[in-house]
C-alpha atoms as a PDB file:
ATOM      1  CA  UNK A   1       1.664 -17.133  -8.337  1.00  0.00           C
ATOM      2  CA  UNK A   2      -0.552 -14.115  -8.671  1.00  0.00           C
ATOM      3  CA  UNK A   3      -2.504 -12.432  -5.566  1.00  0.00           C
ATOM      4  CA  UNK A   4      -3.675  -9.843  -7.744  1.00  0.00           C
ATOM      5  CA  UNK A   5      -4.482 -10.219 -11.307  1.00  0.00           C
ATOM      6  CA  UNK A   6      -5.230  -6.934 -13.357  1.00  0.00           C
ATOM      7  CA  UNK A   7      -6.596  -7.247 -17.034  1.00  0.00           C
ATOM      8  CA  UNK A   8      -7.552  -4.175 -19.108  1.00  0.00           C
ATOM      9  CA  UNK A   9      -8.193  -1.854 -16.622  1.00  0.00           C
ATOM     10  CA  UNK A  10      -8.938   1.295 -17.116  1.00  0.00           C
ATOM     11  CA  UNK A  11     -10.489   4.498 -15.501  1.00  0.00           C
ATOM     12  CA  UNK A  12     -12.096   7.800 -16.527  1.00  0.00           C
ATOM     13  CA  UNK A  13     -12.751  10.721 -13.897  1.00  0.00           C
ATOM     14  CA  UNK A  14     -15.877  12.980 -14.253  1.00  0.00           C
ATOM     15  CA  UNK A  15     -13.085  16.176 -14.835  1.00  0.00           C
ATOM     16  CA  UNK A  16     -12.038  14.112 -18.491  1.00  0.00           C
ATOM     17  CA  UNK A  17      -8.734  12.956 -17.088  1.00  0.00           C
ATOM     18  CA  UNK A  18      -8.108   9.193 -18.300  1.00  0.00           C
ATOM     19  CA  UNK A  19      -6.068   8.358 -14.968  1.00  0.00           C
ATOM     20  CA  UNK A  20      -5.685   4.508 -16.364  1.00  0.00           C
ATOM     21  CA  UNK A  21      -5.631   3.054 -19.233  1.00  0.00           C
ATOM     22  CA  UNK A  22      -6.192  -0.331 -20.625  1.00  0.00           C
ATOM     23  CA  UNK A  23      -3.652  -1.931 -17.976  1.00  0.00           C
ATOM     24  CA  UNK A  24      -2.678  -5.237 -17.738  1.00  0.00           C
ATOM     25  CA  UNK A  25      -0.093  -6.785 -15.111  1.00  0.00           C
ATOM     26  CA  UNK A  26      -0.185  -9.123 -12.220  1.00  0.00           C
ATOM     27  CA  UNK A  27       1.055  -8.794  -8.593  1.00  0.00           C
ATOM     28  CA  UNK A  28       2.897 -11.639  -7.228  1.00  0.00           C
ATOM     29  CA  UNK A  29       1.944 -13.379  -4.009  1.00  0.00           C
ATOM     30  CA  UNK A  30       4.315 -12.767  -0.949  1.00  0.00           C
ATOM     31  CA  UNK A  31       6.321 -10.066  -2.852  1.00  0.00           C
ATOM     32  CA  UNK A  32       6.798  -6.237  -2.985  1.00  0.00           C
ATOM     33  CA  UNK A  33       5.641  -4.475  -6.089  1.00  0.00           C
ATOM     34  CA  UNK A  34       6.078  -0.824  -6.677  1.00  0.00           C
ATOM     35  CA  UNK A  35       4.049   1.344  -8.719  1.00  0.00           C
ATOM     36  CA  UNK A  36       6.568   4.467  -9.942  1.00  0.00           C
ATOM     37  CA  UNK A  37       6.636   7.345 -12.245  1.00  0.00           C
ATOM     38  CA  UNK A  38       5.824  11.154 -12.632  1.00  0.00           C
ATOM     39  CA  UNK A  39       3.053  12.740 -10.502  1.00  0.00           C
ATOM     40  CA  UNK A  40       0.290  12.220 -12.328  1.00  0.00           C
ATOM     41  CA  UNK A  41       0.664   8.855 -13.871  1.00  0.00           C
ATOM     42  CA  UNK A  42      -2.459   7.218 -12.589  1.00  0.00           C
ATOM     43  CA  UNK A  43      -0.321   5.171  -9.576  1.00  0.00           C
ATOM     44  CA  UNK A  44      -2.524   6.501  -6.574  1.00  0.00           C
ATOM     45  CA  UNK A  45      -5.254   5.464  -8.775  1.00  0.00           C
ATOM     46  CA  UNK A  46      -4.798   2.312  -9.334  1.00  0.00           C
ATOM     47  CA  UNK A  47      -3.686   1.907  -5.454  1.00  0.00           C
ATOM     48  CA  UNK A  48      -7.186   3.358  -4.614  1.00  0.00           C
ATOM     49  CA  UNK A  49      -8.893   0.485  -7.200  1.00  0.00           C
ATOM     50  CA  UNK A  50      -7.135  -2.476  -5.264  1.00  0.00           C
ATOM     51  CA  UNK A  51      -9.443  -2.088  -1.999  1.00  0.00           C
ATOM     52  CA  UNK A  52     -12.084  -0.217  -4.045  1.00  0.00           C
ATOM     53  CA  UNK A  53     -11.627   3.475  -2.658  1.00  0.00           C
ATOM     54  CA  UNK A  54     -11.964   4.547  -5.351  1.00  0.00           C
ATOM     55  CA  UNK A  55     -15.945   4.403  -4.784  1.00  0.00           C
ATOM     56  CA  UNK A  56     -15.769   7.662  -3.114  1.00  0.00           C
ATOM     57  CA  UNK A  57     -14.309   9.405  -6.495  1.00  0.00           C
ATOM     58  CA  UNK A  58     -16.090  11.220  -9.214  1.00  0.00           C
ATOM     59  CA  UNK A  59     -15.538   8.292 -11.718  1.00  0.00           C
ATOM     60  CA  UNK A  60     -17.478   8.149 -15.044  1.00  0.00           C
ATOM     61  CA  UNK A  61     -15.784   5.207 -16.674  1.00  0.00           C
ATOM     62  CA  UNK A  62     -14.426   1.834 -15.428  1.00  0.00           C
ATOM     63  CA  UNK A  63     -13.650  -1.041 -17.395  1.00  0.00           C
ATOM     64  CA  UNK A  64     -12.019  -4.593 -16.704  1.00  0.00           C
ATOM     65  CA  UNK A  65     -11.390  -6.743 -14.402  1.00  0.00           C
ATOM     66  CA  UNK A  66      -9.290  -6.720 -10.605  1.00  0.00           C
ATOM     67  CA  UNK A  67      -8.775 -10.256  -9.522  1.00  0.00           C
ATOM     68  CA  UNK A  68      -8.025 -10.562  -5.643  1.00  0.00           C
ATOM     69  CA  UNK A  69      -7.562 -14.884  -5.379  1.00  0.00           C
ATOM     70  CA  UNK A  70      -9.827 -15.254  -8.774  1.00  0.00           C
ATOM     71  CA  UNK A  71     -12.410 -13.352  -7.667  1.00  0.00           C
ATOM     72  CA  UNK A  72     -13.538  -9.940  -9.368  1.00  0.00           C
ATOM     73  CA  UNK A  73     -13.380  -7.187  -6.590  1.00  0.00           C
ATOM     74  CA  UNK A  74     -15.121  -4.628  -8.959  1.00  0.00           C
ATOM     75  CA  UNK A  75     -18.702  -7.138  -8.940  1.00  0.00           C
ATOM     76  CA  UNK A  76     -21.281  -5.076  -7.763  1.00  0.00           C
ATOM     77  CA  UNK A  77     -21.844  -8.622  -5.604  1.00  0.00           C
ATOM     78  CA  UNK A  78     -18.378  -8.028  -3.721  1.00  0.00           C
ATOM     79  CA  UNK A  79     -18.518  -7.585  -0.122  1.00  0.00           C
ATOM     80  CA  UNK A  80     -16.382  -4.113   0.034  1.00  0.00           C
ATOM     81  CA  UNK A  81     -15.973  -3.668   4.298  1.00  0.00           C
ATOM     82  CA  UNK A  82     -14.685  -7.265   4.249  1.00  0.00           C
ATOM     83  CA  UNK A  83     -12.444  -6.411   1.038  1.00  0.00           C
ATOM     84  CA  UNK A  84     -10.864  -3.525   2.856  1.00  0.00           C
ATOM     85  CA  UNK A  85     -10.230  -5.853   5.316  1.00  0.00           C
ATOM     86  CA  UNK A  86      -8.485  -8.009   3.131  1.00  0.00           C
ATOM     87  CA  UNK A  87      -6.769  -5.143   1.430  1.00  0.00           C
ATOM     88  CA  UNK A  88      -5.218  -2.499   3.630  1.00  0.00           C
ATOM     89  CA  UNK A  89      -4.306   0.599   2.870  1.00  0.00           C
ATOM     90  CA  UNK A  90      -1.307   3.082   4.646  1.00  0.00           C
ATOM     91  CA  UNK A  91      -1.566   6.300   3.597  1.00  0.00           C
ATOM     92  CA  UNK A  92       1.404   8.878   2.576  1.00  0.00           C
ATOM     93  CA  UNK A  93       0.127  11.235   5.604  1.00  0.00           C
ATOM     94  CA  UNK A  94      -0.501   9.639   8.863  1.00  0.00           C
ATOM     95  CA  UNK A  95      -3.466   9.960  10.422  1.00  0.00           C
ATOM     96  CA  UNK A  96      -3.785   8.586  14.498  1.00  0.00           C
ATOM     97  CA  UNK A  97      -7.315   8.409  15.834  1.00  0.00           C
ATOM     98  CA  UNK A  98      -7.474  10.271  19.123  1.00  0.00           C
ATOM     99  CA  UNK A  99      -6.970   7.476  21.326  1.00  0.00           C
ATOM    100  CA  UNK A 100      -4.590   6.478  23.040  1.00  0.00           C
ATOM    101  CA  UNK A 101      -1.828   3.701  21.169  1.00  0.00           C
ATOM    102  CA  UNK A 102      -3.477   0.882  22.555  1.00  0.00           C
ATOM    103  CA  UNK A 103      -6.616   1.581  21.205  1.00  0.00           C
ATOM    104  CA  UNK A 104      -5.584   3.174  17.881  1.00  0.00           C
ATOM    105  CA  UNK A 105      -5.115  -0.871  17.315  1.00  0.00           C
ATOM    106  CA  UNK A 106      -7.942  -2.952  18.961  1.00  0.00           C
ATOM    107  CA  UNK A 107     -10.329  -0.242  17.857  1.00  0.00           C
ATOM    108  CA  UNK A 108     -10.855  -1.683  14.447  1.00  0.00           C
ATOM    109  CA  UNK A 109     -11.034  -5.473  15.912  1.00  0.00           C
ATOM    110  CA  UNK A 110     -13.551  -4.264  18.568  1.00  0.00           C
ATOM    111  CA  UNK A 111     -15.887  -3.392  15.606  1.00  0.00           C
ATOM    112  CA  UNK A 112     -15.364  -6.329  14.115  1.00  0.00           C
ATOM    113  CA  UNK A 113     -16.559  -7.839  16.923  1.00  0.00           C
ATOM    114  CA  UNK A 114     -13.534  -9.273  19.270  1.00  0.00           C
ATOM    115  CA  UNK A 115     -13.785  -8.764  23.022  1.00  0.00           C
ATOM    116  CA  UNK A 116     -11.751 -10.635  24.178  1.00  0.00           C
ATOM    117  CA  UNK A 117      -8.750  -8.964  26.090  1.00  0.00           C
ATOM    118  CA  UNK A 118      -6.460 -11.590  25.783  1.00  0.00           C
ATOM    119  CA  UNK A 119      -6.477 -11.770  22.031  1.00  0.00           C
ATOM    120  CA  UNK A 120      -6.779  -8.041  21.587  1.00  0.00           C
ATOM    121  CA  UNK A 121      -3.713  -7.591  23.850  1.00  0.00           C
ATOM    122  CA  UNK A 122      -2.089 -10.405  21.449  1.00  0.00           C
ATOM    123  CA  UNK A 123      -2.618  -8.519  18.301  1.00  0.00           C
ATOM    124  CA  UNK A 124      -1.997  -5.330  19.546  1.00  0.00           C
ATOM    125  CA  UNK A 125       2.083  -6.876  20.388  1.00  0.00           C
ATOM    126  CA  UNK A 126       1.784  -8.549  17.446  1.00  0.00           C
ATOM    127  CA  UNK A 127       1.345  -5.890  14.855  1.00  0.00           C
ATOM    128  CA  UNK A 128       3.513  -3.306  16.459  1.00  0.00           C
ATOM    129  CA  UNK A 129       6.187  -5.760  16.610  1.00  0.00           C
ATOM    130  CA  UNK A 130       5.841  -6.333  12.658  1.00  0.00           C
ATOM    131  CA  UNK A 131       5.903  -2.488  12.665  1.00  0.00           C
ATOM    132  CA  UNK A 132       8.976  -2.483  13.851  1.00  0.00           C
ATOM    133  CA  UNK A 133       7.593  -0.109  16.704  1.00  0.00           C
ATOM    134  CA  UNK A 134       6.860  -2.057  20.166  1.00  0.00           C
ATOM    135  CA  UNK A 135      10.103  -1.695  21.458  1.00  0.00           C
ATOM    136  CA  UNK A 136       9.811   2.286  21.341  1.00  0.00           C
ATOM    137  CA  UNK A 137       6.129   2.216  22.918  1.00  0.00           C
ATOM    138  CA  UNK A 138       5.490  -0.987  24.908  1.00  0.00           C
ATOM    139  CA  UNK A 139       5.945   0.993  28.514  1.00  0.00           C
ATOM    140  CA  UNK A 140       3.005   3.742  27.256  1.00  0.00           C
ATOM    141  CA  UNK A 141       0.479   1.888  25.241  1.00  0.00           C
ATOM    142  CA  UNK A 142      -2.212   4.246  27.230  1.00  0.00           C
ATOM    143  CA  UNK A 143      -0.550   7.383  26.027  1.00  0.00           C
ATOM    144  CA  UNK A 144      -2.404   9.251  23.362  1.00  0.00           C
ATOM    145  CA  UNK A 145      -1.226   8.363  19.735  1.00  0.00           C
ATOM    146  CA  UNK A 146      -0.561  12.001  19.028  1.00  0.00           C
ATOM    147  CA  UNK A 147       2.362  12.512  21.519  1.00  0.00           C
ATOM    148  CA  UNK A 148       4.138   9.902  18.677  1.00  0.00           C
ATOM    149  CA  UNK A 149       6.759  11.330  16.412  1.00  0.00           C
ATOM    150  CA  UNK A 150       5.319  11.763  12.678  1.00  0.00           C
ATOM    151  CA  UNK A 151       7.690   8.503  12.242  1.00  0.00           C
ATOM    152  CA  UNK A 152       6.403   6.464  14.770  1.00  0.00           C
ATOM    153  CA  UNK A 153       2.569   7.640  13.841  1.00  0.00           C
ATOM    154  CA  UNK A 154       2.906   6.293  10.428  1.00  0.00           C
ATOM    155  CA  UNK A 155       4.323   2.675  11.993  1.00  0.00           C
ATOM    156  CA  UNK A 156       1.398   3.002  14.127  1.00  0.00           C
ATOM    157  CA  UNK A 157      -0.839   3.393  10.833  1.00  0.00           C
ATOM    158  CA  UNK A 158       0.977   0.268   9.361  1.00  0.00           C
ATOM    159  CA  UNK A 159       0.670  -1.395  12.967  1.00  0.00           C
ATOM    160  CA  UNK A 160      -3.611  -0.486  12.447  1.00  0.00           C
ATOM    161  CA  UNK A 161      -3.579  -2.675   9.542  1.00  0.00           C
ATOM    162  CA  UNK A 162      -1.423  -5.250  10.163  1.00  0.00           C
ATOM    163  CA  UNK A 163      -3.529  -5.752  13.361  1.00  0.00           C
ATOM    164  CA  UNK A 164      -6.487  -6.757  10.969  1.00  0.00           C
ATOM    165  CA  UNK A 165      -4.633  -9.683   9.653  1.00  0.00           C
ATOM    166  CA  UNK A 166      -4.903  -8.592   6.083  1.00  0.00           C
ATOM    167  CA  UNK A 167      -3.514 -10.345   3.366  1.00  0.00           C
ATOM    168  CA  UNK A 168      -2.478  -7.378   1.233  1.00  0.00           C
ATOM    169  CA  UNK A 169      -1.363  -3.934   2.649  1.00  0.00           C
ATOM    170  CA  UNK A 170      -1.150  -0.915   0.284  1.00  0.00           C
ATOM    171  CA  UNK A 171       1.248   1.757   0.668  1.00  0.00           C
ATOM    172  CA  UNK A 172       1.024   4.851  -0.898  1.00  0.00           C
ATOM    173  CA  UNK A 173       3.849   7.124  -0.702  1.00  0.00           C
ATOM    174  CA  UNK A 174       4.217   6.047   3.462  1.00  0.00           C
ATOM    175  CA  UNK A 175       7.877   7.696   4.041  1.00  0.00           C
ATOM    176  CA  UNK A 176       7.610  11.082   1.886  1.00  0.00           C
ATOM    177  CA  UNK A 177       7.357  13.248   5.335  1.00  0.00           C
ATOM    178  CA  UNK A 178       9.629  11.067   7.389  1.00  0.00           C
ATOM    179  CA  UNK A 179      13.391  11.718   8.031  1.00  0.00           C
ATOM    180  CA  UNK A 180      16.038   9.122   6.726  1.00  0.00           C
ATOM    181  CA  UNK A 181      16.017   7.180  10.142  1.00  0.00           C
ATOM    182  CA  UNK A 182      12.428   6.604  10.250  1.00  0.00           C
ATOM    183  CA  UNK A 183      12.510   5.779   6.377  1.00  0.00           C
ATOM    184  CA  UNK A 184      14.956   2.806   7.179  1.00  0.00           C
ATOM    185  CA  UNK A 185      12.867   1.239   9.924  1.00  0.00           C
ATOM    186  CA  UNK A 186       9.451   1.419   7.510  1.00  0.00           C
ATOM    187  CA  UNK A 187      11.870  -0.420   4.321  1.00  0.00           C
ATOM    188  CA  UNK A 188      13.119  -3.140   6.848  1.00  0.00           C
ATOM    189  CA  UNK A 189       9.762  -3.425   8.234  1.00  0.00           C
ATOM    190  CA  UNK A 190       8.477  -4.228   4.409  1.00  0.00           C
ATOM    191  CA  UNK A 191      10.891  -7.023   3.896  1.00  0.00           C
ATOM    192  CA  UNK A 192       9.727  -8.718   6.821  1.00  0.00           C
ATOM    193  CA  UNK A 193       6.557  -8.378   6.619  1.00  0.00           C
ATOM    194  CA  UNK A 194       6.394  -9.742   2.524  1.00  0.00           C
ATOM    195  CA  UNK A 195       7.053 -13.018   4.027  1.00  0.00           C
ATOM    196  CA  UNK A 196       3.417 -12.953   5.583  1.00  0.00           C
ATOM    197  CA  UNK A 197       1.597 -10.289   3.044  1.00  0.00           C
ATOM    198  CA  UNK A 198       1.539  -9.057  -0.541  1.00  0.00           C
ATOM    199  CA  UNK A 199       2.526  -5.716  -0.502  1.00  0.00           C
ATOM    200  CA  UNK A 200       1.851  -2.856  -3.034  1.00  0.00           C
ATOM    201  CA  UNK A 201       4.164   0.059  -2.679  1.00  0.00           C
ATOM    202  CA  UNK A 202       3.796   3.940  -4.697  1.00  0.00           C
ATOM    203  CA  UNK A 203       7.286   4.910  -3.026  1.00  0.00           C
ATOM    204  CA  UNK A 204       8.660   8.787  -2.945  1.00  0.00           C
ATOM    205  CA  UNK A 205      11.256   8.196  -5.097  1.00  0.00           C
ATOM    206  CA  UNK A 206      13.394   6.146  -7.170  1.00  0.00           C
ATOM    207  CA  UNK A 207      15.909   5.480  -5.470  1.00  0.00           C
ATOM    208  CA  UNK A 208      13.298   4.118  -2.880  1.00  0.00           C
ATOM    209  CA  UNK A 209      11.758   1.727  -5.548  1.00  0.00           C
ATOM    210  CA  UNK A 210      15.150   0.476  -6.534  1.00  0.00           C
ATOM    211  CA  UNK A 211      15.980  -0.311  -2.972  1.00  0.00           C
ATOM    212  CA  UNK A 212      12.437  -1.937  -1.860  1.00  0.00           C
ATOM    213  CA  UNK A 213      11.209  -3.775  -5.088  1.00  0.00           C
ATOM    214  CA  UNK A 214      10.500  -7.102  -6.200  1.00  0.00           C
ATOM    215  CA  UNK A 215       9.229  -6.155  -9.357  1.00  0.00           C
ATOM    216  CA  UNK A 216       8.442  -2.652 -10.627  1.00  0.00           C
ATOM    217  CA  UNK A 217       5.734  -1.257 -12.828  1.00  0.00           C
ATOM    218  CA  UNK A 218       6.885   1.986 -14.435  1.00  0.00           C
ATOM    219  CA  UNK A 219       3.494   4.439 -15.040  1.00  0.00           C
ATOM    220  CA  UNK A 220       3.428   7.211 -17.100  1.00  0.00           C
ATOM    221  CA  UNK A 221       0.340   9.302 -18.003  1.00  0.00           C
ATOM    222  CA  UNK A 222      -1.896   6.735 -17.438  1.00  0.00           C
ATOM    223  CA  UNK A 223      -0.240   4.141 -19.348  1.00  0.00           C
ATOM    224  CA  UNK A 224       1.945   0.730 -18.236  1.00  0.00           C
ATOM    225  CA  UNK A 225       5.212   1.047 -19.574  1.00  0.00           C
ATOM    226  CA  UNK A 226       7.338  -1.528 -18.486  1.00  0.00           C
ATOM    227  CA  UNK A 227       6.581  -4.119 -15.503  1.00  0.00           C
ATOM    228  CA  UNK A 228       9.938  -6.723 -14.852  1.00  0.00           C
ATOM    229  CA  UNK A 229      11.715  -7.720 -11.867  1.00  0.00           C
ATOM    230  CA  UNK A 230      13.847  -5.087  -9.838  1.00  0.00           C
ATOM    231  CA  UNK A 231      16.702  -6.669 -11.248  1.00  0.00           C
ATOM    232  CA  UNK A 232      15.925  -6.372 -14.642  1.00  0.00           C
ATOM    233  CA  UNK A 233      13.873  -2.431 -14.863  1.00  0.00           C
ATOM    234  CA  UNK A 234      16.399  -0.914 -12.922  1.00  0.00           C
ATOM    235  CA  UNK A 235      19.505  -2.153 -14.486  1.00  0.00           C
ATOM    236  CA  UNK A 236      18.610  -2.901 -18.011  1.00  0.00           C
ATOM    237  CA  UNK A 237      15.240  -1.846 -18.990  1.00  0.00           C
ATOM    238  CA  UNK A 238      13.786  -2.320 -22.122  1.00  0.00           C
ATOM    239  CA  UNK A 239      11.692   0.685 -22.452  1.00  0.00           C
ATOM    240  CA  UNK A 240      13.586   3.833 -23.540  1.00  0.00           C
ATOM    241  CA  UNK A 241      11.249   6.126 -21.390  1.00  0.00           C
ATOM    242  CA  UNK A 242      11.880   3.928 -18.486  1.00  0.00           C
ATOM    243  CA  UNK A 243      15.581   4.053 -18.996  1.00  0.00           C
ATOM    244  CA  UNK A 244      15.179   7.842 -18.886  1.00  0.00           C
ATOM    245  CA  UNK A 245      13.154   8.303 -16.130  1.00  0.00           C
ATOM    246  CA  UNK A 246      15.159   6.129 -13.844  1.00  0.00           C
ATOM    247  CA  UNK A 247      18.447   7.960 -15.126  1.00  0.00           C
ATOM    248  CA  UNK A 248      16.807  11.084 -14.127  1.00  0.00           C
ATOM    249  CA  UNK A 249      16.521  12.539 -17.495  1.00  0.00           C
ATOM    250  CA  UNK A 250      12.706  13.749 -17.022  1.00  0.00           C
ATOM    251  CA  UNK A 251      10.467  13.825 -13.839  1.00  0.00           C
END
């Protein structure tokens, strides 16, 4: 079953570039789907379009339709703070407000109106633990989120939006400054958390989108060239410019 449902999208920016176009492809419920390809392929894009950020760019042209549970999350009607809610989005740099851990988390919640301590002191355990980080920082929850290692920051980033209870998290490129170790932890983290959350992945490489995929959606220059299973667009794909890309041919 589909979370997502995308049907002839496609986007123009005010600079002529045709980042999308005419794409068509749904995103499965409780699964990991990766978005890969060259720089430039209209992946961020798209990413940006799921929890409508997109709003903030110089677009001149967008056309189709972005169903989140059947309902179209480009309306004009839509709701978009409680969409972003819904969607979350972890960025490929992070970025730690300058607080201290604990309240890097409850921040968001306390705007959203929760008080009480109990239940912010619940989801503040809660989403570092699916973050794989509250072992490393349960003893200094009141030291400032910028003493973290760029590792740990970007867990805490995840950890922000988990504590929101969304039901899709974007990722968009959230390991390409982070050493091998802290890599691992963020991929393990992902398979646990799919159980509980859609997730939509732009990873830094290949390789990473081999390892972490469900299914895979290979984008180049703005177009969809081949969406399958891991299973089937990494080992046999039927797409000669997928087959080269993932061989290494161009890129």
């Amino acid at each position: 079953m589909n979370k997502i449902s995308i049907e002839n999208l496609t986007l123009h920016y005010s600079d002529g570039t045709e980042s999308l176009r005419n794409i068509t492809m749904g995103i499965p419920a409780n699964q990991i789907t990766v978005l890969f390809g060259p720089a430039g392929g209209g992946k961020s894009s798209l990413l940006r379009i799921l929890n409508r950020l997109n709003d903030l760019a110089d677009v001149t042209y967008l056309n189709g339709r972005v169903l989140l549970d059947e309902e179209d999350i480009l309306s004009p009607k839509i709701d978009v703070i409680n969409l972003r809610r819904r969607v979350g989005m972890v960025f490929a740099r992070p970025v730690v407000l300058p607080m201290s851990i604990r309240q890097n988390l409850t921040y968001g919640l306390e705007v959203a109106g929760m008080k009480d301590r109990y239940r912010l002191d619940e989801a503040v355990e809660r989403s570092l633990q699916q973050a794989a980080l509250w072992n490393e920082v349960q003893d200094r929850l009141d030291d400032p989120a910028i003493a973290l290692s760029g590792g740990q920051q970007q867990r805490l980033c995840l950890a922000r939006v988990l504590a929101l209870e969304p039901e899709v998290i974007l990722l968009d490129e959230p390991t390409s400054g982070l050493d091998p170790i802290s890599t691992g932890k963020v991929e393990e983290s992902l398979q646990e958390l799919k159980k509980t959350y859609t997730i939509v992945l732009v990873p830094h490489s290949v390789q990473q989108a081999a390892r972490t995929a469900d299914f895979a959606a290979f984008f180049l220059q703005g177009e969809l060239i081949e969406y399958a299973a891991n299973k089937i667009l990494f080992t046999n794909p039927e797409n000669q410019k997928t087959e080269d890309y993932v061989e290494g041919r161009f890129g």
